[in-house]
Protein backbone atom coordinates (compact mmCIF):
# COMPACT_ATOMS: atom_id res chain seq x y z
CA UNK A 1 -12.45 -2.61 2.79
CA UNK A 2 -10.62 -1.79 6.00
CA UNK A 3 -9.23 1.51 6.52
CA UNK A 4 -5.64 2.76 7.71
CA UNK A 5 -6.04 6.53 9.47
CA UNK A 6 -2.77 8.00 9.26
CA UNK A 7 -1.77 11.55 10.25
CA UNK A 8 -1.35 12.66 6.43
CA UNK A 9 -4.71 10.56 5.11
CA UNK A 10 -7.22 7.82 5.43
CA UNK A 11 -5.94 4.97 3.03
CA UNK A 12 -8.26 2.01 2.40
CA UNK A 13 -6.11 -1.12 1.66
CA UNK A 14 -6.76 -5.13 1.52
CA UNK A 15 -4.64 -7.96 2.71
CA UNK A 16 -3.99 -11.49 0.85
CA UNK A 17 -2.55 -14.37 2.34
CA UNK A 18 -1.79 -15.27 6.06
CA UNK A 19 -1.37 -12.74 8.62
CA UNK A 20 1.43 -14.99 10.62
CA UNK A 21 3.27 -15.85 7.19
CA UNK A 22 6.97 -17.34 7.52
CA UNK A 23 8.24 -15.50 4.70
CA UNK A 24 8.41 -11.15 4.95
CA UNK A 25 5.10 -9.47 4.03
CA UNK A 26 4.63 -7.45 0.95
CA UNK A 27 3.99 -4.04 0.60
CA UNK A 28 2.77 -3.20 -3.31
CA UNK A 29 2.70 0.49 -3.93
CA UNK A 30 0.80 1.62 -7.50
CA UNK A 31 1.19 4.69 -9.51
CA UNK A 32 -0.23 7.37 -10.52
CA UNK A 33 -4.38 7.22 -11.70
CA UNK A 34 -4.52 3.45 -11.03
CA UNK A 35 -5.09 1.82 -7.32
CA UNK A 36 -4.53 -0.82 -5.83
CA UNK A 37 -6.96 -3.34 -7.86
CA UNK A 38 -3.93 -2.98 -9.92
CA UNK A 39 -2.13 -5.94 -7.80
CA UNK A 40 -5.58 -8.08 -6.89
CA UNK A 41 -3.58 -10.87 -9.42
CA UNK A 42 -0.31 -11.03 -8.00
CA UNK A 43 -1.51 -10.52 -4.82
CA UNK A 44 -4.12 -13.16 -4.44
CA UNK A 45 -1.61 -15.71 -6.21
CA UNK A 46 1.19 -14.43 -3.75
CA UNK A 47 -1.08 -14.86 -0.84
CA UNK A 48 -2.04 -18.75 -2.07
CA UNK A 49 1.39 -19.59 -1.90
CA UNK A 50 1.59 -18.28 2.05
CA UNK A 51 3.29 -14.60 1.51
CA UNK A 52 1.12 -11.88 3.48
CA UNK A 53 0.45 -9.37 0.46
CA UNK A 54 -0.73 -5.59 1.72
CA UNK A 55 -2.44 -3.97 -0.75
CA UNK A 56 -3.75 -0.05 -0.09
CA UNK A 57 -4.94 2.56 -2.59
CA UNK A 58 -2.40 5.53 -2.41
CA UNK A 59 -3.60 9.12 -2.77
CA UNK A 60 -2.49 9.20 -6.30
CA UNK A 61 -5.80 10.15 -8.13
CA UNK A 62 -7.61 6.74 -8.10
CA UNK A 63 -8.73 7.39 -3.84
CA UNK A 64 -12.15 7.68 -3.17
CA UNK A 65 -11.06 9.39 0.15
CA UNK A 66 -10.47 12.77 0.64
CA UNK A 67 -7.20 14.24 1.57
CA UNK A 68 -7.20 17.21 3.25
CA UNK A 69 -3.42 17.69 3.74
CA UNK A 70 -1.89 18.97 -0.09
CA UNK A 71 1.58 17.97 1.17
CA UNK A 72 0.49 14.51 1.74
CA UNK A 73 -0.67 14.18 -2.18
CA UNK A 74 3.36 15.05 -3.46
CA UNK A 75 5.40 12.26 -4.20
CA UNK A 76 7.07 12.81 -1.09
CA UNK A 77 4.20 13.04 0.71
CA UNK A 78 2.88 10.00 -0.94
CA UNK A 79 6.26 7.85 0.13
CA UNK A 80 5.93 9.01 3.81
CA UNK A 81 2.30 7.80 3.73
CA UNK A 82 4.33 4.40 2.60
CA UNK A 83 6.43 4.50 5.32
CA UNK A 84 4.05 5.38 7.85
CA UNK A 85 1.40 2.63 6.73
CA UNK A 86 4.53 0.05 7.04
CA UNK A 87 4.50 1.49 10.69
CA UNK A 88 1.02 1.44 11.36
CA UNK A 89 0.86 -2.48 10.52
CA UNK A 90 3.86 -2.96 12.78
CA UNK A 91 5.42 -4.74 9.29
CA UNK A 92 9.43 -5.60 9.44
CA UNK A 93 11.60 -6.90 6.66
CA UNK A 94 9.25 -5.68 4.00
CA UNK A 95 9.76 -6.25 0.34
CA UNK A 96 8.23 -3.31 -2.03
CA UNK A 97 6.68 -3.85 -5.01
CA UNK A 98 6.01 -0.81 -7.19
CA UNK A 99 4.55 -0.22 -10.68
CA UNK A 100 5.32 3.30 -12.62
CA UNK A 101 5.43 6.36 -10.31
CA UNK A 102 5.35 3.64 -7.11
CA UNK A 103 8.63 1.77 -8.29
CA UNK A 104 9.75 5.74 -7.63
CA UNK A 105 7.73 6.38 -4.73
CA UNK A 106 9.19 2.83 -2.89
């Protein structure tokens, strides 16, 4: 699974769907003890009809990576990783999706 090295935490995500899509990419954000096999469904049926779907697993107690920064694992924190992941991808005109604590978090 590829890996996104931020300056607040490593985040492992997956993509679905084409990378040069016509319609704005996706951004699902999960909550709290779940990650982001949560969205494989919508995601893969999303990406079949041509949307780019992004995918990551959020520091929110499902991660299999370490975070070293404590900041980074509050809400907050977890909402700038959002943001900064967005960045990281170069995305624009992105449409959240979040379930539980990441409908709050987005």
């Amino acid at each position: 699974m590829p890996e996104l090295t931020l300056k607040q935490a490593t985040i492992e995500y997956e993509t679905f769907g084409p990378k040069d899509s016509a319609h704005p990419p996706v951004f699902f954000v999960h909550g709290i003890l779940v990650d982001g096999q949560l969205w494989h469904g919508v995601a893969d049926s999303l990406g079949r009809s041509g949307y780019r779907c992004i995918v990551p697993t959020l520091p929110l107690g499902s991660h299999t990576i370490p975070v070293n920064d404590a900041a980074a694992l509050s809400l907050p924190g977890v909402a700038e990783i959002v943001n900064d992941a967005i960045a990281a991808l170069d995305l624009s005109d992105v449409t959240l999706v979040g379930s539980d604590t990441g409908g709050g978090i987005c």
